[in-house]
N, C-alpha and C. Protein backbone atom coordinates (compact mmCIF):
# COMPACT_ATOMS: atom_id res chain seq x y z
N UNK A 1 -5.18 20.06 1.66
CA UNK A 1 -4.23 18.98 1.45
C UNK A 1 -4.91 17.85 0.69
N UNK A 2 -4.42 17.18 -0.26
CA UNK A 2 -4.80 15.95 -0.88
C UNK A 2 -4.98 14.94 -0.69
N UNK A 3 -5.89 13.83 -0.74
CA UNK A 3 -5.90 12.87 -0.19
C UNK A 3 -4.57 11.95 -0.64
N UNK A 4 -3.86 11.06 0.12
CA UNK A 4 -2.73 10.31 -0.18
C UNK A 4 -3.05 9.05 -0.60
N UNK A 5 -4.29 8.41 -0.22
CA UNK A 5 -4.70 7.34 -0.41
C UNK A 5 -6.09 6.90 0.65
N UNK A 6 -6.95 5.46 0.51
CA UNK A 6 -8.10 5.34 1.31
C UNK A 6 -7.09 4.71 2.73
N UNK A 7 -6.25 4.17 2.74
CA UNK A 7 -5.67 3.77 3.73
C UNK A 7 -4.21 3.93 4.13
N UNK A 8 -3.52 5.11 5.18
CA UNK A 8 -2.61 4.90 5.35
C UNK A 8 -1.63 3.61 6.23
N UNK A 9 -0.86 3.05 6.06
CA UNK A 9 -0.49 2.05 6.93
C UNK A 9 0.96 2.56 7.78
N UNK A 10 0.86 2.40 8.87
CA UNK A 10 1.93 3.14 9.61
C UNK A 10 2.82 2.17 10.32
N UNK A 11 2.27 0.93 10.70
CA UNK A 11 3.36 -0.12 10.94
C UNK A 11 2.44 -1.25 11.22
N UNK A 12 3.29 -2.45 10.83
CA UNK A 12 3.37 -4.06 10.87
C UNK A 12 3.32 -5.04 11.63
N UNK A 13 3.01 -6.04 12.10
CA UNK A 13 3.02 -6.97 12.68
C UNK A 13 3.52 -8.10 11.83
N UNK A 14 4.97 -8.74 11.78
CA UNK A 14 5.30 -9.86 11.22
C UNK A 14 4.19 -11.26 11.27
N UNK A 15 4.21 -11.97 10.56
CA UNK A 15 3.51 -13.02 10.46
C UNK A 15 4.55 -14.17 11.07
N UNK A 16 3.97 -15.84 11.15
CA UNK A 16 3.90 -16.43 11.48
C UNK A 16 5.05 -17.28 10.98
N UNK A 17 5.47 -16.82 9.74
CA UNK A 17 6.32 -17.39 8.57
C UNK A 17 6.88 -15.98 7.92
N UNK A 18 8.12 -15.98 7.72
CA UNK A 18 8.82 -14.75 6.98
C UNK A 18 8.46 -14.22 5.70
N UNK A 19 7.51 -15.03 4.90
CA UNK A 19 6.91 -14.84 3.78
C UNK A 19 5.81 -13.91 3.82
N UNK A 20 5.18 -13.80 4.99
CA UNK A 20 3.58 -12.72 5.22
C UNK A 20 3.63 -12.51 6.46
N UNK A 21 3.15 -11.05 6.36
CA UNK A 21 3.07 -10.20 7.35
C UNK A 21 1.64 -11.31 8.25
N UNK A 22 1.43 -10.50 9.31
CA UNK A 22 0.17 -11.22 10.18
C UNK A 22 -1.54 -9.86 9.87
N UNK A 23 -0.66 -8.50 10.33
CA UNK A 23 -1.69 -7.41 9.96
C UNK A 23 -0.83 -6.27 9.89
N UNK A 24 -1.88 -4.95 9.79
CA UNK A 24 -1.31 -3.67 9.53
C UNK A 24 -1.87 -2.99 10.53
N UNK A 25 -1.40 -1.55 10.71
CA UNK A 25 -1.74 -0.53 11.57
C UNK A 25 -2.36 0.63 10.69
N UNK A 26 -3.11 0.65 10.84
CA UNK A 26 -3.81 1.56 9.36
C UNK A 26 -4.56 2.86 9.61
N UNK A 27 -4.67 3.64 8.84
CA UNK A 27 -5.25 5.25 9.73
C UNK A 27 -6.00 5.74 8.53
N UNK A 28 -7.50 6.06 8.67
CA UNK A 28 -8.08 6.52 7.46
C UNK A 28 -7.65 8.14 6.91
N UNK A 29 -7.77 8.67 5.82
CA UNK A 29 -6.77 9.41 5.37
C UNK A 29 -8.16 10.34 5.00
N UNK A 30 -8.31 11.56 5.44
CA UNK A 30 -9.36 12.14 4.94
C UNK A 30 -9.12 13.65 4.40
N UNK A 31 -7.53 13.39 3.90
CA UNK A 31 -7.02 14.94 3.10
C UNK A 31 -5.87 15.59 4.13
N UNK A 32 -6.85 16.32 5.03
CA UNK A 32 -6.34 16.88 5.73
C UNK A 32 -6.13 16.74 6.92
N UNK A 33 -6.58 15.38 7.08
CA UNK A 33 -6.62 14.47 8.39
C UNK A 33 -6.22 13.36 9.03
N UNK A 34 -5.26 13.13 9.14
CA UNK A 34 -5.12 11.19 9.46
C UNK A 34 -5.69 11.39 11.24
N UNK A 35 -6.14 10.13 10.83
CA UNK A 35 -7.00 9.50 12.32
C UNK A 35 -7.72 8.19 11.92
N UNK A 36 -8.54 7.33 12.64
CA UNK A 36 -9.12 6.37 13.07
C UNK A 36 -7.99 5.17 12.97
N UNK A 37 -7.26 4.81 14.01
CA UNK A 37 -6.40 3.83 13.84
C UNK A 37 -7.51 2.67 13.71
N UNK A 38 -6.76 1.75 13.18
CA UNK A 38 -7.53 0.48 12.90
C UNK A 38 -6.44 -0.84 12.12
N UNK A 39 -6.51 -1.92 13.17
CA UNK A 39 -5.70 -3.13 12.94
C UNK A 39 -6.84 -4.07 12.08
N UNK A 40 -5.96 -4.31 10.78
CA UNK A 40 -6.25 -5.24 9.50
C UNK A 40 -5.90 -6.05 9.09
N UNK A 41 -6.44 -7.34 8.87
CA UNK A 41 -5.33 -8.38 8.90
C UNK A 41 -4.92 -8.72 7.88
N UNK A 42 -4.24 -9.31 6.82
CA UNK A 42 -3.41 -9.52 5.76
C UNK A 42 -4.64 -9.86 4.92
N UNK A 43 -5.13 -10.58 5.10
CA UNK A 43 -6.53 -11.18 4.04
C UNK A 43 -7.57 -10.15 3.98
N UNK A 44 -7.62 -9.28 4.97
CA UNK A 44 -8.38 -7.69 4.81
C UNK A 44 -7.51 -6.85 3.65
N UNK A 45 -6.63 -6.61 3.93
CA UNK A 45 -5.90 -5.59 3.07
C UNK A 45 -5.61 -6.13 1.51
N UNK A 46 -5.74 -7.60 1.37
CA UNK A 46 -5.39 -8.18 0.31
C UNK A 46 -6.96 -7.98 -0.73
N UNK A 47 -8.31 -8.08 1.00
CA UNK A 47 -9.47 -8.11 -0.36
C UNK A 47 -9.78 -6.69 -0.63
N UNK A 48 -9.14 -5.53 0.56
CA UNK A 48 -9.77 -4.28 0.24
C UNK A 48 -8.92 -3.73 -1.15
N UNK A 49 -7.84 -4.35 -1.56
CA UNK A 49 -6.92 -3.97 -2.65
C UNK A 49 -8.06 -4.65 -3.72
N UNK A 50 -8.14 -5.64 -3.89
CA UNK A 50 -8.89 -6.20 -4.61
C UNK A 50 -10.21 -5.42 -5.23
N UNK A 51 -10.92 -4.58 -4.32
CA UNK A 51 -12.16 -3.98 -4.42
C UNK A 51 -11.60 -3.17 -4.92
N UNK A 52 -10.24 -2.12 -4.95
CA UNK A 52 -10.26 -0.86 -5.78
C UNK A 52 -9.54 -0.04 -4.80
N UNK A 53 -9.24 -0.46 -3.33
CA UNK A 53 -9.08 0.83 -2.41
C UNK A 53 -7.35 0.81 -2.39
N UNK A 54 -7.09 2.33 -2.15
CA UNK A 54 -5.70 2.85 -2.31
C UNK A 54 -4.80 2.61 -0.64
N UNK A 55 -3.30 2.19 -0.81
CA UNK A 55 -2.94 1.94 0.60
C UNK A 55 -1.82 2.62 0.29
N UNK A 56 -1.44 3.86 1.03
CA UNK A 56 0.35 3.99 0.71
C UNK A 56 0.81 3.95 2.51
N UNK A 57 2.25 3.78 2.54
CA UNK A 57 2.58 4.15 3.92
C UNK A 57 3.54 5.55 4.49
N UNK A 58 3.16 5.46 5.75
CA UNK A 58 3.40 6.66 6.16
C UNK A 58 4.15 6.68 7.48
N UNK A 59 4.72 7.39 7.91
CA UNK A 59 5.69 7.60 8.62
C UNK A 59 6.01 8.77 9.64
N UNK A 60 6.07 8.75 11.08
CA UNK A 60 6.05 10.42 11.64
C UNK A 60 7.32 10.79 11.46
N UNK A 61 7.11 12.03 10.89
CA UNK A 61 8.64 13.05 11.28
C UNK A 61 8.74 13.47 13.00
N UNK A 62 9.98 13.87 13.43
CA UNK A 62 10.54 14.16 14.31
C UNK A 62 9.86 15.53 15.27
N UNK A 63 8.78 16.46 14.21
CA UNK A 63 7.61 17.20 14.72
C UNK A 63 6.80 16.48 15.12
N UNK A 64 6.23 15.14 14.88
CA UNK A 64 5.26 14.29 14.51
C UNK A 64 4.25 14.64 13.45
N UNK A 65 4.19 15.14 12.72
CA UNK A 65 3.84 15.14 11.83
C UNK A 65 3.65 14.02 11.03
N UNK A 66 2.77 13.71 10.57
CA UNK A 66 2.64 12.36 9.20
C UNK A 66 3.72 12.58 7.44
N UNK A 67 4.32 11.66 7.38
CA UNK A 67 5.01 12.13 5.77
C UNK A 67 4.35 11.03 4.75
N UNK A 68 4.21 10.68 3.59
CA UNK A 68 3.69 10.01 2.95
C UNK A 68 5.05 9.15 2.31
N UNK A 69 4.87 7.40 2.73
CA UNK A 69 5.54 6.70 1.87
C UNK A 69 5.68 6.28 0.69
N UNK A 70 5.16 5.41 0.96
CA UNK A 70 4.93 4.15 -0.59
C UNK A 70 3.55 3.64 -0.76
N UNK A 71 3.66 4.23 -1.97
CA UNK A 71 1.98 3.33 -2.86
C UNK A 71 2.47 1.71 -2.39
N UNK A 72 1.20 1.23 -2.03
CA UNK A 72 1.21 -0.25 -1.70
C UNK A 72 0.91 -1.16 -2.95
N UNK A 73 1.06 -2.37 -3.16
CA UNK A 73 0.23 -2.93 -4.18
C UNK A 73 0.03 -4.32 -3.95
N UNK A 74 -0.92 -5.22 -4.77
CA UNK A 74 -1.07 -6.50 -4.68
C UNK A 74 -0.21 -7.40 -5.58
N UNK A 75 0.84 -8.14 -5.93
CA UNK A 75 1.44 -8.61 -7.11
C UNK A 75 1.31 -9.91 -6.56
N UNK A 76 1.27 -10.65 -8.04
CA UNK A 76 1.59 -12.06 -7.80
C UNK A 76 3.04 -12.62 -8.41
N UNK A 77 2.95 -13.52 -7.28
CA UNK A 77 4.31 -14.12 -7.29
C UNK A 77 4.17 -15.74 -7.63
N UNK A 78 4.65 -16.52 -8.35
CA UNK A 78 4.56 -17.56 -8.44
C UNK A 78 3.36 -18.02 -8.50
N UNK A 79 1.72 -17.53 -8.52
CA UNK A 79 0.67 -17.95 -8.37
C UNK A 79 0.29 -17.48 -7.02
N UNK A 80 1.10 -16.74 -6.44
CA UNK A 80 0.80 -16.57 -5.03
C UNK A 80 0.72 -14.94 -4.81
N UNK A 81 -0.18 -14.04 -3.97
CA UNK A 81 -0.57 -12.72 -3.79
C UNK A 81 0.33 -12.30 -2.06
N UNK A 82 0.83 -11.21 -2.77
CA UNK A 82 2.04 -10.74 -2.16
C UNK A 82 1.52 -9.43 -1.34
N UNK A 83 1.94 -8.85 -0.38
CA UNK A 83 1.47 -7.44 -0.43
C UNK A 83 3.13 -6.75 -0.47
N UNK A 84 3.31 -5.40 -1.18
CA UNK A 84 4.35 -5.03 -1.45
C UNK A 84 4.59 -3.79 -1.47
N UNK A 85 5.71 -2.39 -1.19
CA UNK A 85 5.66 -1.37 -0.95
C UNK A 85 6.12 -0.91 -2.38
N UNK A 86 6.48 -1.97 -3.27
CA UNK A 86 7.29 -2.20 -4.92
C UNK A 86 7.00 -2.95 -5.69
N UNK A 87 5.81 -2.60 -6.58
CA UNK A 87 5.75 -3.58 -8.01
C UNK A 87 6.99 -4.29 -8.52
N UNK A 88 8.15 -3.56 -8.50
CA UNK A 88 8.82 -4.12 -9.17
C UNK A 88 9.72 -5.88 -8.52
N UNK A 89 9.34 -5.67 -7.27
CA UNK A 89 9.57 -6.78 -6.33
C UNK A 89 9.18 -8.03 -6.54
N UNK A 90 9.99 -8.92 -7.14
CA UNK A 90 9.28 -9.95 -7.18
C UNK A 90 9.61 -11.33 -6.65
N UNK A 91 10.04 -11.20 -5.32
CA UNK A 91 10.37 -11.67 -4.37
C UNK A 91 9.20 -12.65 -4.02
N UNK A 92 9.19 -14.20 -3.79
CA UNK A 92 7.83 -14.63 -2.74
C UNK A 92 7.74 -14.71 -1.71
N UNK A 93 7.47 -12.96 -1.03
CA UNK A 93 7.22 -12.62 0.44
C UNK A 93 6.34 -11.70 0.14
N UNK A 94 5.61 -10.88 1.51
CA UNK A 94 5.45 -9.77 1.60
C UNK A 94 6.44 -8.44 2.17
N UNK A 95 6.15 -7.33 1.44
CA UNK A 95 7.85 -6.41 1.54
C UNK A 95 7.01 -5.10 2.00
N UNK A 96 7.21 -4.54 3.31
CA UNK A 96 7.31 -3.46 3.82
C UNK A 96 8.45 -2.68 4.39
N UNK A 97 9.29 -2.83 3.35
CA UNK A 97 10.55 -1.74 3.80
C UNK A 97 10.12 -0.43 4.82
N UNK A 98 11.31 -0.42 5.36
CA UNK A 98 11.09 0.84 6.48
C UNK A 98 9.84 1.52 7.33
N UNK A 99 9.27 0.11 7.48
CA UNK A 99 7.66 0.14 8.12
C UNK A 99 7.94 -0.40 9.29
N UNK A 100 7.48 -0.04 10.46
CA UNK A 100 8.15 -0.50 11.96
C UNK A 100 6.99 -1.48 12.39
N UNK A 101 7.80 -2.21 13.46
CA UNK A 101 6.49 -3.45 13.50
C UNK A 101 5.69 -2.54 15.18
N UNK A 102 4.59 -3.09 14.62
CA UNK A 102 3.62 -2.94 16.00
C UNK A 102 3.52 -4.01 17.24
């Protein structure tokens, strides 16, 4: 199986303000493997994007099984860094459609 990305994110914690999330629920992705849960907080995921590393999200099917979502990305908005499940979004929030909160 292929790797999907360096970080899957499986669900959210709203932030403090409707504009940004607070952190993520994140699972390292090793092909044929998801495992090591690990909570990240918005300024983590914003610098590990920064360095180069890949985030898509993911989701269990009804087997439980893992399915692969959405490429994540960093965009700016107004001067301001967004995290987003859609480049094309250019909304000034952060947007995790159909990502469940933790």
């Amino acid at each position: 199986m292929q790797k999907w990305a360096d970080y899957l994110i499986s669900a959210v914690k709203s932030g403090p303000t409707v504009t940004h999330i607070h952190s993520v629920e994140v699972h390292s992705d090793f092909g044929c493997v998801v495992c090591e849960t690990l909570i990240l907080s918005r300024a983590e995921v914003i610098a590990n994007l920064k360095k180069g590393c890949t985030y898509t999200t993911i989701q269990r099917t009804a087997m439980g099984k893992w399915r692969k979502g959405e490429d994540v990305h960093l965009v700016i908005v107004n001067g301001e860094e967004y995290i987003k499940v859609g480049e094309n979004d250019s909304k000034p929030s952060d947007n995790f459609e159909n990502v469940p909160e933790f």
